[in-house]
C-alpha atoms as a PDB file:
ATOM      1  CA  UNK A   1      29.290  -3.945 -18.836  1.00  0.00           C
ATOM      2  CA  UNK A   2      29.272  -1.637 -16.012  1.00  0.00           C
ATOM      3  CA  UNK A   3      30.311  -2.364 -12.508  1.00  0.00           C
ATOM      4  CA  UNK A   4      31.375  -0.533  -9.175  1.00  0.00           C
ATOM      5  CA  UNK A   5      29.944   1.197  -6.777  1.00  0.00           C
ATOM      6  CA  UNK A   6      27.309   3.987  -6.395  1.00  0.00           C
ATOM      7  CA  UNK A   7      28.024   7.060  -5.013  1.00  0.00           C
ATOM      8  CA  UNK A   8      26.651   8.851  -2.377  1.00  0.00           C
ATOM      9  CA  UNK A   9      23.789  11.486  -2.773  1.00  0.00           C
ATOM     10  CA  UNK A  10      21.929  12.781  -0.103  1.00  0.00           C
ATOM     11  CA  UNK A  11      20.696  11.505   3.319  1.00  0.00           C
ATOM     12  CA  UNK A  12      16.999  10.626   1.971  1.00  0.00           C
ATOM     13  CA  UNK A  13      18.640   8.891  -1.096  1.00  0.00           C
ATOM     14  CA  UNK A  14      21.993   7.225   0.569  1.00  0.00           C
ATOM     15  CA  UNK A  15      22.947   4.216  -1.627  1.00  0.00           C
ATOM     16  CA  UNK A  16      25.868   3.324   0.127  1.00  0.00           C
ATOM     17  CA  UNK A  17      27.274  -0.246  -0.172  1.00  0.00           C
ATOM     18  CA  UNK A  18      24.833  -0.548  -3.338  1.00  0.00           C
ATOM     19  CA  UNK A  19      26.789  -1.884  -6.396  1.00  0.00           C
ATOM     20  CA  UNK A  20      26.668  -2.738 -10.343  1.00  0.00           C
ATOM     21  CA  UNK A  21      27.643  -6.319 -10.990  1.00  0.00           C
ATOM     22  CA  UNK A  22      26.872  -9.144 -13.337  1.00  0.00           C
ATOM     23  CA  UNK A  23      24.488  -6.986 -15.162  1.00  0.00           C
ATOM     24  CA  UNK A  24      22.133  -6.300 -11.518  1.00  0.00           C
ATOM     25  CA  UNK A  25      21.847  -3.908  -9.501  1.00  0.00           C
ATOM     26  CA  UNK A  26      22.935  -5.497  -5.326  1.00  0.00           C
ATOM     27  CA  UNK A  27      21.747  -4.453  -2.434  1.00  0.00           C
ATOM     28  CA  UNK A  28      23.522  -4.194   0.825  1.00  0.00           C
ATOM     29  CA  UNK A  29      21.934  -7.376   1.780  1.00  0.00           C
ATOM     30  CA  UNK A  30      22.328  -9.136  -1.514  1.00  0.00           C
ATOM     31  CA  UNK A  31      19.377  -9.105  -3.032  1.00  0.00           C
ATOM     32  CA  UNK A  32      19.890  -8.360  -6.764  1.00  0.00           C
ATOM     33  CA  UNK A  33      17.550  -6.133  -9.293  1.00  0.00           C
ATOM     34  CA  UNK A  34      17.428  -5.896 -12.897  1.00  0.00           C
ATOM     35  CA  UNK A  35      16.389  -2.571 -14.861  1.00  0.00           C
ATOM     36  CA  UNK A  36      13.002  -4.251 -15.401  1.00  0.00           C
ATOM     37  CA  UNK A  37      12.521  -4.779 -11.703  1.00  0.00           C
ATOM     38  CA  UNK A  38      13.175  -1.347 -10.916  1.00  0.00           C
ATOM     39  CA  UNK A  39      10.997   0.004 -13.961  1.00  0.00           C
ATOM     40  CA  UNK A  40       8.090  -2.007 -12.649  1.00  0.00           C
ATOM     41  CA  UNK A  41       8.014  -0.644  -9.310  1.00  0.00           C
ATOM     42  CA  UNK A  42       6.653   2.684 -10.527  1.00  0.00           C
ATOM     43  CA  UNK A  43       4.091   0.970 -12.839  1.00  0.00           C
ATOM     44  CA  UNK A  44       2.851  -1.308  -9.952  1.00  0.00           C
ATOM     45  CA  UNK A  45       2.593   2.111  -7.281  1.00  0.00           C
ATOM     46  CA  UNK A  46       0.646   3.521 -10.161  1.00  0.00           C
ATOM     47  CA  UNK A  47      -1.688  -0.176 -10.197  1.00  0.00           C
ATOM     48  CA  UNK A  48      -2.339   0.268  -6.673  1.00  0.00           C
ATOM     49  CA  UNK A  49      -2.905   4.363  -5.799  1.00  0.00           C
ATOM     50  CA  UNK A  50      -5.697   3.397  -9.328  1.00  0.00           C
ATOM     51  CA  UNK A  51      -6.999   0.342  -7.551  1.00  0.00           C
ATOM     52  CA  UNK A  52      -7.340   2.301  -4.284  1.00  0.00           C
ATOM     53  CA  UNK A  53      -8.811   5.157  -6.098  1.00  0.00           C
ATOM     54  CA  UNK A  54     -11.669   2.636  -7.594  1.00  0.00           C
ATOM     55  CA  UNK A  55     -12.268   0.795  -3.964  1.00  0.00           C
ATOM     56  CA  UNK A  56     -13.008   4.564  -2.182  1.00  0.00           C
ATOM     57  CA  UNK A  57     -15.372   5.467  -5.111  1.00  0.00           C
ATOM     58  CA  UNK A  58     -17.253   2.287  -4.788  1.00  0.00           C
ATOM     59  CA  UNK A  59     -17.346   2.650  -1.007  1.00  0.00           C
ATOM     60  CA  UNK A  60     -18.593   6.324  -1.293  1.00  0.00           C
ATOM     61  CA  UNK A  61     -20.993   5.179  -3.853  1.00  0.00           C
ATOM     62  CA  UNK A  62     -22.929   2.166  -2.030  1.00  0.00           C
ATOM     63  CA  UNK A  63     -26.015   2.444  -0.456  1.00  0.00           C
ATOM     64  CA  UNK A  64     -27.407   0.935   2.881  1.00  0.00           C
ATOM     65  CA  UNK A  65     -28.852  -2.776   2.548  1.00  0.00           C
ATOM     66  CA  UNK A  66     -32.765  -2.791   2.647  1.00  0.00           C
ATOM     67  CA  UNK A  67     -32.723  -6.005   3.622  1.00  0.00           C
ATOM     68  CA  UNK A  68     -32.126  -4.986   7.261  1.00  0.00           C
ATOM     69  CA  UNK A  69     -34.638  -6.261   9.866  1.00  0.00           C
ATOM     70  CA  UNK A  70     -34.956  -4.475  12.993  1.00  0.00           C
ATOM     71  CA  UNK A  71     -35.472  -6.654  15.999  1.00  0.00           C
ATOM     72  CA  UNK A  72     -38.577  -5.680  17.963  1.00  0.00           C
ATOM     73  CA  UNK A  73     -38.266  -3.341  21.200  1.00  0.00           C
ATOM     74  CA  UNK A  74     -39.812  -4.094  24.346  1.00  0.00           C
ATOM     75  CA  UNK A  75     -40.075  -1.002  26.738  1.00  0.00           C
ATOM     76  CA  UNK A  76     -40.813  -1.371  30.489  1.00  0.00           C
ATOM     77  CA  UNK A  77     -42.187   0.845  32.560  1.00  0.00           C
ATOM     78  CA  UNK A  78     -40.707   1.481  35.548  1.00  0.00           C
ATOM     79  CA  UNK A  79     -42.646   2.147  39.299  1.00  0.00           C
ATOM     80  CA  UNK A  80     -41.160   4.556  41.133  1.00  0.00           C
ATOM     81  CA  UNK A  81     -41.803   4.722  44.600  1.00  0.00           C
ATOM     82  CA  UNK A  82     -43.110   7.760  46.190  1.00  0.00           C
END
């Protein structure tokens, strides 16, 4: 089994105080992760960019209700005084 710690990378990727333990992956704050956990956060980003993909094609694709009814518009003249 492995364990230790990671090493550092770069400044974008900085897994400092991140360890292998007890078969997980920890956290700084100790939350634990397993390999499946962090395989399924690519597959679930992938789930949601399609999901968004199908909600702005539906958007783009429906029409204006026809069931609108316009309330009638009274005009007034106006008197101007000259």
């Amino acid at each position: 089994m492995i364990g230790g710690n990671l090493p550092n990378f770069k400044k974008n990727n900085n897994f400092e105080r991140w360890s292998f333990g007890n078969g997980f992956l920890w956290t700084p704050e100790g939350e634990k992760f397993t390999s499946g956990d962090i395989r399924a956060g690519k597959i679930a980003l992938l789930e949601m960019n399609r999901l968004h993909r199908i909600s702005v094609r539906r958007r783009k694709q429906k029409k204006p209700k026809n069931n609108v009814i316009p309330f009638p518009v009274k005009t007034h003249k106006t008197v101007s005084s000259a």
